[in-house]
Protein backbone atom coordinates (compact mmCIF):
# COMPACT_ATOMS: atom_id res chain seq x y z
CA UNK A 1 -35.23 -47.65 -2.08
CA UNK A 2 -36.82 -51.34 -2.98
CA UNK A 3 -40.41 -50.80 -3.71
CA UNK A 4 -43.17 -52.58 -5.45
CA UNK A 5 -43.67 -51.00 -8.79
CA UNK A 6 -47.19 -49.62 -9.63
CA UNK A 7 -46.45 -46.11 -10.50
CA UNK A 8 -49.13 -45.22 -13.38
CA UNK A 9 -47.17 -42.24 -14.69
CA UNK A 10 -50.62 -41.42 -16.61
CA UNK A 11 -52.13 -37.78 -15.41
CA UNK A 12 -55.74 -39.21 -15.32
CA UNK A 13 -55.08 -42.48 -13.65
CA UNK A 14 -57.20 -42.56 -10.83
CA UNK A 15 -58.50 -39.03 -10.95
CA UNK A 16 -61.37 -39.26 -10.07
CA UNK A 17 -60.62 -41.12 -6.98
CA UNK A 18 -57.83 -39.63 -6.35
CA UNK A 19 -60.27 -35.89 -6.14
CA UNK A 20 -62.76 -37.85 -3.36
CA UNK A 21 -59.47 -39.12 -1.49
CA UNK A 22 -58.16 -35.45 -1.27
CA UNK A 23 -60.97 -34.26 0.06
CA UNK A 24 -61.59 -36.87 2.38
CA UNK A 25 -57.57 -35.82 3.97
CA UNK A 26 -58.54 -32.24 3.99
CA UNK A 27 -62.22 -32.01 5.38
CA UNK A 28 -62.32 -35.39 7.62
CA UNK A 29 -59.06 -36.11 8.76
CA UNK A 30 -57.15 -32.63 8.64
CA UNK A 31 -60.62 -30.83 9.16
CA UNK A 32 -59.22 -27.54 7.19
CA UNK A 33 -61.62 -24.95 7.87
CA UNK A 34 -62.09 -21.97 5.91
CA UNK A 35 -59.69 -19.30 6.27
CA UNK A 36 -56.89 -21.62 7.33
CA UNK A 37 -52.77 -21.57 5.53
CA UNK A 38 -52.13 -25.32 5.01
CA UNK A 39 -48.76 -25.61 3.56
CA UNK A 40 -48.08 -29.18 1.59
CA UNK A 41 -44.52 -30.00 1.59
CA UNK A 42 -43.26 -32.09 -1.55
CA UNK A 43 -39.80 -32.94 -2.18
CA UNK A 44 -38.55 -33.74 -5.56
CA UNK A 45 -39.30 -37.59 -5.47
CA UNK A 46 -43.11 -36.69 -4.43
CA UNK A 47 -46.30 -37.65 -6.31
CA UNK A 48 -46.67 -34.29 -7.98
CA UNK A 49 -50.10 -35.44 -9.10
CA UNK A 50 -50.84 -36.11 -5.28
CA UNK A 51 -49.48 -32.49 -3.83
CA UNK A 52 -52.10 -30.69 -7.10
CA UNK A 53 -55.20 -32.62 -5.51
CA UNK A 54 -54.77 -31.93 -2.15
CA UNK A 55 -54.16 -27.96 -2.86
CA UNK A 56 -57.26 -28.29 -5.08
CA UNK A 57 -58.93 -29.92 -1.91
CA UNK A 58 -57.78 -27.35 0.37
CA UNK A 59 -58.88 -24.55 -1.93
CA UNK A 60 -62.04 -25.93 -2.46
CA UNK A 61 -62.32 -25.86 1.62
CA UNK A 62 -62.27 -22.26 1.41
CA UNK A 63 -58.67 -22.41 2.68
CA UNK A 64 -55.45 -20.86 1.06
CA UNK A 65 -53.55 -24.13 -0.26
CA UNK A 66 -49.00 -23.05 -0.11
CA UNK A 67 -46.96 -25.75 -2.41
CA UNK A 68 -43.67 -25.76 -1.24
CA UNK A 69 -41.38 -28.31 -3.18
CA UNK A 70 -37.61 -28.80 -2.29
CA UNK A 71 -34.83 -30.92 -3.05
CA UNK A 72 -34.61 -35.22 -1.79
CA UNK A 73 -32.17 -34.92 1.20
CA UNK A 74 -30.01 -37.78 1.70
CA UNK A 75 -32.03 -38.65 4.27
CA UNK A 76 -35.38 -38.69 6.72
CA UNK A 77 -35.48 -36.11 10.04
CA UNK A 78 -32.89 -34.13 8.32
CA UNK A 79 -33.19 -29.77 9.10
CA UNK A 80 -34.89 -28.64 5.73
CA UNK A 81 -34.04 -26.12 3.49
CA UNK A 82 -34.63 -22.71 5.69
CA UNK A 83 -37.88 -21.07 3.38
CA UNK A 84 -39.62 -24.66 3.97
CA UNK A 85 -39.23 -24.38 7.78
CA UNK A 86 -40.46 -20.76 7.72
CA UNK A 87 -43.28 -22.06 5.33
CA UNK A 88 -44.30 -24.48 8.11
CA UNK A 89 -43.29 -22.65 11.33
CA UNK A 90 -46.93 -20.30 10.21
CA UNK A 91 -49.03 -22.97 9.17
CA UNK A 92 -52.24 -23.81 10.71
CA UNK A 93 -51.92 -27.04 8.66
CA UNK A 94 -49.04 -28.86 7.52
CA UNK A 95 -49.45 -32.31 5.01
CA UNK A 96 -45.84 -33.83 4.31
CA UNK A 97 -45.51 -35.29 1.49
CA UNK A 98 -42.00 -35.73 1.02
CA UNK A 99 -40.42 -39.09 0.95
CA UNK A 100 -37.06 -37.63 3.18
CA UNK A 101 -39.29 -36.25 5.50
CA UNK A 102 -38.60 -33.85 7.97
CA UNK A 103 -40.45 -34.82 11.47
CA UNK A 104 -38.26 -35.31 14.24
CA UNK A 105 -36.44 -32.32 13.24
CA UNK A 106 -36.50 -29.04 14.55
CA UNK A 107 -38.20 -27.47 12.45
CA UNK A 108 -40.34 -30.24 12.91
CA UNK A 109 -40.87 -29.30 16.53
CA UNK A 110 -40.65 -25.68 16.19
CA UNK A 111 -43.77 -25.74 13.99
CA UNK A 112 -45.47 -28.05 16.82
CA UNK A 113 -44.93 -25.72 19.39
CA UNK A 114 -46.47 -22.65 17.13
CA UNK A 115 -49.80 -24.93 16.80
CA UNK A 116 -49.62 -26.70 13.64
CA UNK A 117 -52.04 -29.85 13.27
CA UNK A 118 -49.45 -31.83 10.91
CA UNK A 119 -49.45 -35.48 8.99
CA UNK A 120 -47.01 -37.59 7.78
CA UNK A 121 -47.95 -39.02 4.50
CA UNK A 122 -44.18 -39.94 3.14
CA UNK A 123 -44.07 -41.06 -0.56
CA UNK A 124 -47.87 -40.93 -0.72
CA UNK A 125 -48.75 -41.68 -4.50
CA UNK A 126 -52.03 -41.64 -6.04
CA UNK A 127 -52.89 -45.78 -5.55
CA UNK A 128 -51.92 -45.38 -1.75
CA UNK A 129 -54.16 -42.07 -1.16
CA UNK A 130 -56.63 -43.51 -2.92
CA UNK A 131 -56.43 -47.11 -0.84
CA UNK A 132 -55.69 -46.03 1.91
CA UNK A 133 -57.77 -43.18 2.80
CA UNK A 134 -59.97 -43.18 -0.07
CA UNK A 135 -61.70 -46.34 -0.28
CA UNK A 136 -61.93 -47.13 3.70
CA UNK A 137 -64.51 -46.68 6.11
CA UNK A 138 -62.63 -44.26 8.25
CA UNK A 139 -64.79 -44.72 11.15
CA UNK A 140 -64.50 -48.38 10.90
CA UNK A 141 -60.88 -48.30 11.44
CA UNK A 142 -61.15 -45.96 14.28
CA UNK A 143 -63.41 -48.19 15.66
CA UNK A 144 -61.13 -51.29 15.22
CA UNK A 145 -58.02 -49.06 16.10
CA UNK A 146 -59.99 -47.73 19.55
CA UNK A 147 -60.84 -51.70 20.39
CA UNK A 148 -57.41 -52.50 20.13
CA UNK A 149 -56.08 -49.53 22.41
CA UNK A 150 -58.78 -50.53 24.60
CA UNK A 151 -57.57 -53.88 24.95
CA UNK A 152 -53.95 -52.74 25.65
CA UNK A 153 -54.64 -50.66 28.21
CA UNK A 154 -55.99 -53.30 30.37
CA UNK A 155 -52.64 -55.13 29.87
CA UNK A 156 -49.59 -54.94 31.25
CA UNK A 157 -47.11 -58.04 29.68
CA UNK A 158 -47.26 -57.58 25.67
CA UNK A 159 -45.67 -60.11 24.05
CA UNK A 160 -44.70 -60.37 19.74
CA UNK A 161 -43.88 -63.56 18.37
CA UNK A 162 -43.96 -64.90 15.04
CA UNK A 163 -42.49 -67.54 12.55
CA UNK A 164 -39.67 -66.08 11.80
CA UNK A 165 -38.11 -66.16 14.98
CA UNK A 166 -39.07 -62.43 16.17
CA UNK A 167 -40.21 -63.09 20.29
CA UNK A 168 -40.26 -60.26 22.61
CA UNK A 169 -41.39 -58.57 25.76
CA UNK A 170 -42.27 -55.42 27.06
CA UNK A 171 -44.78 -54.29 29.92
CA UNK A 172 -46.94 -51.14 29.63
CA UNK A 173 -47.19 -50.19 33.24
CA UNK A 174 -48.34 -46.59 32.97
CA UNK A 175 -47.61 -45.70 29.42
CA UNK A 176 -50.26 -44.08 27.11
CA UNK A 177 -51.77 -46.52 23.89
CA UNK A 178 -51.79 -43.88 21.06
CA UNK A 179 -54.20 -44.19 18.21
CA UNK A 180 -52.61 -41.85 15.74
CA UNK A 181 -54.71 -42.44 12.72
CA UNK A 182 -57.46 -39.66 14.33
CA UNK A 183 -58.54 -36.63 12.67
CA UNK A 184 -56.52 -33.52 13.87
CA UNK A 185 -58.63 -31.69 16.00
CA UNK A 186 -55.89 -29.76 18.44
CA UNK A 187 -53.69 -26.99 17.43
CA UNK A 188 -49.93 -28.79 17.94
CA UNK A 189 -51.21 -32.18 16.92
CA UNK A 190 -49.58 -35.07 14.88
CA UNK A 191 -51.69 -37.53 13.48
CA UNK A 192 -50.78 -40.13 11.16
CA UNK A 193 -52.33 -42.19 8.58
CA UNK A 194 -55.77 -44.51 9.97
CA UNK A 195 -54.32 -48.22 10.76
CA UNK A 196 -52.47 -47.47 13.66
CA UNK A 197 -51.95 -47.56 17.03
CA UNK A 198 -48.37 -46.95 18.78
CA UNK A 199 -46.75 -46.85 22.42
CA UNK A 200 -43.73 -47.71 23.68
CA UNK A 201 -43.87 -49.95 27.31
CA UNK A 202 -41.41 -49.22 29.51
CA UNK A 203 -37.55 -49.12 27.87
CA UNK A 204 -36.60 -51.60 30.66
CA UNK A 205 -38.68 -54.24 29.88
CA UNK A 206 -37.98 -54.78 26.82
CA UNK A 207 -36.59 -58.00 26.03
CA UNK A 208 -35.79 -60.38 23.09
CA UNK A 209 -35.54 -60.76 19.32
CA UNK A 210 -36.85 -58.78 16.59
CA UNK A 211 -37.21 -60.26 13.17
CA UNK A 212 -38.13 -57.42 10.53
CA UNK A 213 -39.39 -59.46 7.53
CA UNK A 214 -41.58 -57.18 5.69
CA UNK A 215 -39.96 -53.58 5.04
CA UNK A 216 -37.36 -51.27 6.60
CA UNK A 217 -36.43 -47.96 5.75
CA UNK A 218 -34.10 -45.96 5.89
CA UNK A 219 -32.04 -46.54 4.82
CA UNK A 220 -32.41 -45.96 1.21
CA UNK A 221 -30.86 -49.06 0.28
CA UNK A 222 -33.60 -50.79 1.83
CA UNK A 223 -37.36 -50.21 2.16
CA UNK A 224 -39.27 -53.86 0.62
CA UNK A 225 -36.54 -56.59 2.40
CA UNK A 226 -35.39 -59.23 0.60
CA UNK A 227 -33.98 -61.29 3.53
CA UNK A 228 -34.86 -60.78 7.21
CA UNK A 229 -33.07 -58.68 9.41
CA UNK A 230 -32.10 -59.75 13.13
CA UNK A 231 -32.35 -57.49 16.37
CA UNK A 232 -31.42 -58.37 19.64
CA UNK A 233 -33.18 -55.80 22.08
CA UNK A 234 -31.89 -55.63 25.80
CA UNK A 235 -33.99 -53.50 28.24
CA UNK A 236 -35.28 -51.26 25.25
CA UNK A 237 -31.48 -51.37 23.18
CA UNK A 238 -30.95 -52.73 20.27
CA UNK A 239 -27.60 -54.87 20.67
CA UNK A 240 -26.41 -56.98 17.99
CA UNK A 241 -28.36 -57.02 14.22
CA UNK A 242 -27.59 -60.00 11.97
CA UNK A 243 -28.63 -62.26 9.38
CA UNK A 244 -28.29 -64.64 6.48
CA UNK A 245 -28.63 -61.69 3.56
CA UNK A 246 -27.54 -58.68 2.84
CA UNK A 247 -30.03 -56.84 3.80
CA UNK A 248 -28.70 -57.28 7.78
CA UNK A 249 -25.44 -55.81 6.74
CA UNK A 250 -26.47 -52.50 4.68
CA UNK A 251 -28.79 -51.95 7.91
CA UNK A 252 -26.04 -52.74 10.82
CA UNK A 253 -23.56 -50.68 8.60
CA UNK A 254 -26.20 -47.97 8.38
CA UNK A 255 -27.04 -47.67 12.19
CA UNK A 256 -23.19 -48.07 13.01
CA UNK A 257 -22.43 -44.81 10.36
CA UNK A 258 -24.20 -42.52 12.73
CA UNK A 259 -21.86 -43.16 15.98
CA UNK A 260 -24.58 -42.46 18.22
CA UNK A 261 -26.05 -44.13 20.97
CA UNK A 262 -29.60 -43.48 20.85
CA UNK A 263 -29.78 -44.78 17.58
CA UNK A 264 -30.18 -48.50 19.09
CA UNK A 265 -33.14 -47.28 21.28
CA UNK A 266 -36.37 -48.77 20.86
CA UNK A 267 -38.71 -45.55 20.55
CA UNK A 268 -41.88 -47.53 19.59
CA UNK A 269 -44.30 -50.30 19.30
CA UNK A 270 -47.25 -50.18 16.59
CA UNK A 271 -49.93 -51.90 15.56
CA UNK A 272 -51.39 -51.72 11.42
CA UNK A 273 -54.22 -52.56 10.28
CA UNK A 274 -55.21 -49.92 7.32
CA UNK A 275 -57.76 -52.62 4.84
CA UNK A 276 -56.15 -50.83 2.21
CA UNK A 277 -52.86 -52.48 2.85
CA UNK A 278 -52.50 -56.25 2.35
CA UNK A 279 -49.07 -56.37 1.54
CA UNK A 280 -46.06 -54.12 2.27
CA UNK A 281 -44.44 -51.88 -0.53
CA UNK A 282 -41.46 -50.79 0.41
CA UNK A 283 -43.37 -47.16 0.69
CA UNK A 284 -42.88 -47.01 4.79
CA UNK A 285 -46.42 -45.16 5.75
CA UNK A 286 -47.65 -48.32 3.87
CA UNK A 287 -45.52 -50.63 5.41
CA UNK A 288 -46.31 -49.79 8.79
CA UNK A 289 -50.12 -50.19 8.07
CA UNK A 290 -50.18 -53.72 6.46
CA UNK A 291 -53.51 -55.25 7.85
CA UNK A 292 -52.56 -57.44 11.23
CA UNK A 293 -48.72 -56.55 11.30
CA UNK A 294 -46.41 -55.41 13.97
CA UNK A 295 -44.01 -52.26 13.57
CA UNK A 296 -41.29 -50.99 15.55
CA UNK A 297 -39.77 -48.27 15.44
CA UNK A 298 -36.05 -47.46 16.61
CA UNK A 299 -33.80 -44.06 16.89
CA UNK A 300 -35.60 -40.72 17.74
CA UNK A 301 -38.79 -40.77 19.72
CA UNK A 302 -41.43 -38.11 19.97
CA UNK A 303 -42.71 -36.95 23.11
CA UNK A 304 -46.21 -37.45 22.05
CA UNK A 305 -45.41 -41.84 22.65
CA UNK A 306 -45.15 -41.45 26.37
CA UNK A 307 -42.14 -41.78 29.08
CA UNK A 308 -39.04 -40.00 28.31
CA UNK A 309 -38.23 -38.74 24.52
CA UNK A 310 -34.88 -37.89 23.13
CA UNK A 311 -33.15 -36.82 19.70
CA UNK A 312 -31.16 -38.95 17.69
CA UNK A 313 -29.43 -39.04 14.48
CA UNK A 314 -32.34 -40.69 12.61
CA UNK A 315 -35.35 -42.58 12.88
CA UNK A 316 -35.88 -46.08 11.60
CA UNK A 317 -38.92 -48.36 11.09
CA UNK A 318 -39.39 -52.07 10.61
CA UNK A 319 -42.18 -54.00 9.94
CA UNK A 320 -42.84 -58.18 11.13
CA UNK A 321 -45.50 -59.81 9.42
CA UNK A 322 -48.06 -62.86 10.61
CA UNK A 323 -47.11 -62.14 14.26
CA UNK A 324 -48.83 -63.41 17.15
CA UNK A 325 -49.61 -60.88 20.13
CA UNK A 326 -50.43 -62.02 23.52
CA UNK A 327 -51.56 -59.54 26.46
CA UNK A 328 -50.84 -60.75 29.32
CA UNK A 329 -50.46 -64.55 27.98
CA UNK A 330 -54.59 -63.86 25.82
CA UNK A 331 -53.48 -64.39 22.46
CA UNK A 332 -55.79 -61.87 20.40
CA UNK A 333 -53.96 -62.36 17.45
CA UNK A 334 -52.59 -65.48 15.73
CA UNK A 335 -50.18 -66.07 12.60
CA UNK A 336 -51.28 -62.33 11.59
CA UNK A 337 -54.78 -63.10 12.36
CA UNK A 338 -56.70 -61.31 14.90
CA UNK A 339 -59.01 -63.87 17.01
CA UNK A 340 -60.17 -62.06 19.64
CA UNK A 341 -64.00 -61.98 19.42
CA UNK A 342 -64.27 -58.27 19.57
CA UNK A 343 -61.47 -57.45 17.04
CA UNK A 344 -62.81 -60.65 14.30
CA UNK A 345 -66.58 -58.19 14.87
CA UNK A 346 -65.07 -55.03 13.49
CA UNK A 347 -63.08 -57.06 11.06
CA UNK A 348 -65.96 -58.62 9.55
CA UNK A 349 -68.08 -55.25 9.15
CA UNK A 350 -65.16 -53.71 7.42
CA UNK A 351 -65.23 -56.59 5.13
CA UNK A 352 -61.46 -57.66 5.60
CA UNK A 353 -60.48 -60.64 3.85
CA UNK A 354 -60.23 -63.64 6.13
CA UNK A 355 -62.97 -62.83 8.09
């Protein structure tokens, strides 16, 4: 995987930021109460340092903290090894922190349907915990992140353009806006990291060209691109990927290597905007996060989004930086910039650059 570099392979780098960050996760975003089993999942390219401060967080909760580290599989949304899905299958928590995660699986969904709150916090290391949930005012991004559901909702037409070429259309009509970076207060829930919103409009609307110019991964040959990559989407399927580098072939050769249909299916649209992200790092829960950009994501798509789900091989995610959004032809966001007056407000009291 291309990433940016920063890994500080010192034990005490960060550590005492890194102990506030944990606790932050466990008591305000994955409110662990006392009592509670919270497995954390690790695989063997985790943060170990990470996985230790969050079980030192959870015990400190009053909670019982279970490590459970396995082996990188070649891939994300793959079945795990069977003692990790029984881990999770009885856990009133769940934090991932494997990079080849396992959501989307069925284990994944078996341990949803038994009541598990659960986050996805792939290849978390100690500068992004400490960035990205850390150092933010988490109730400043919900804020911003509940402004800019708000505004979708009362939309229909969304429409993504941007420099590099990426222009396309989808309408909402009844479809839910999701802001997953919440704390996870229902038994069964996903939440995600704060910075995001997602939905998907309707499949059949969807219309145009994608240009993913910041990060895509998987595959693991990818993650920080180093040319863009090229999607043509017809009604919600992706139909042709090109472009000038190689980075379009090791991803069309990578979708093509699963054979399977639903692979080319749009299953979302998200919005980042974590202040702890300026830049993407080839580290995906990053990537999708950088302040202002637009993510889609394509393959497998949870029920939670809204409309129909379905299973495929594997998930994907790509990320388009300095886009413009228009709802319903009001631009609230220009050249990565968000100018609508009530979005620039939040921005400003969060102290974003730029604003």
């Amino acid at each position: 995987m291309e990433m940016f570099s920063r890994l500080e392979p010192r034990a005490e780098y960060l550590s005492f930021e890194l102990a506030l960050a944990a606790r932050k996760l466990v008591e305000q975003v994955m409110l662990v109460k006392p009592g509670e089993h919270v497995v954390l999942t690790g695989d063997t390219s985790s943060d170990r340092r990470v996985v230790d401060a969050t079980a030192q967080a959870v015990a400190a909760a009053g909670a019982h903290p279970v490590v459970v580290w396995s082996e990188t599989m070649p891939s994300s949304s793959m079945e795990p090894p069977r003692p990790v899905a029984g881990a999770i299958a009885d856990a009133d928590v769940w934090i991932e922190f494997a990079v080849s995660y396992v959501m989307h699986s069925d284990a994944f969904r078996r341990a949803m349907a038994n009541g598990c709150r659960y986050t996805n916090l792939t290849a978390m290391d100690v500068h992004m915990l400490v960035a990205t949930v850390g150092r933010p005012d988490f109730d400043g991004v919900i804020r911003l992140g509940k402004a800019l559901v708000h505004l979708l909702e009362q939309a229909d037409e969304v429409r993504i353009t941007s420099a590099n070429g990426t222009d396309i259309t989808g309408r909402n009509g009844d479809r839910p806006i999701n802001l997953r970076g919440k704390p996870a207060e229902k038994p069964g829930e996903t939440v995600m990291l704060s910075g995001q919103i997602s939905w998907n409009p309707l499949e059949e609307t969807q219309d145009g060209v994608l240009v993913f110019d910041g990060a895509l991964w998987p595959p693991d040959q990818l993650g920080l691109l180093r040319s863009p990559v090229r999607c043509t989407v017809e009604k919600g399927v992706v139909t042709k990927i090109d472009g000038e580098g190689q980075d379009a072939e090791i991803f069309r050769r990578w979708m093509e290597s699963w054979d399977d249909p639903n692979m080319y299916r749009v299953a979302h649209w998200s919005l980042g905007f974590n202040p702890g992200v300026p830049a993407p790092t080839g580290r995906i829960v990053e990537d999708e996060r950088v302040f202002g950009c637009v993510e889609l994501g394509i393959g497998t798509k949870g029920a939670w989004i809204g409309g129909e789900p379905w299973v495929s091989a594997a998930h994907t995610d790509g990320s388009i930086l300095g886009p413009s959004i228009y709802l319903d032809g009001e631009c609230i966001e220009k050249d990565g910039v968000y100018v609508h007056p009530d979005l620039v407000k939040i921005c400003r009291e969060l102290g974003v650059a730029g604003y």
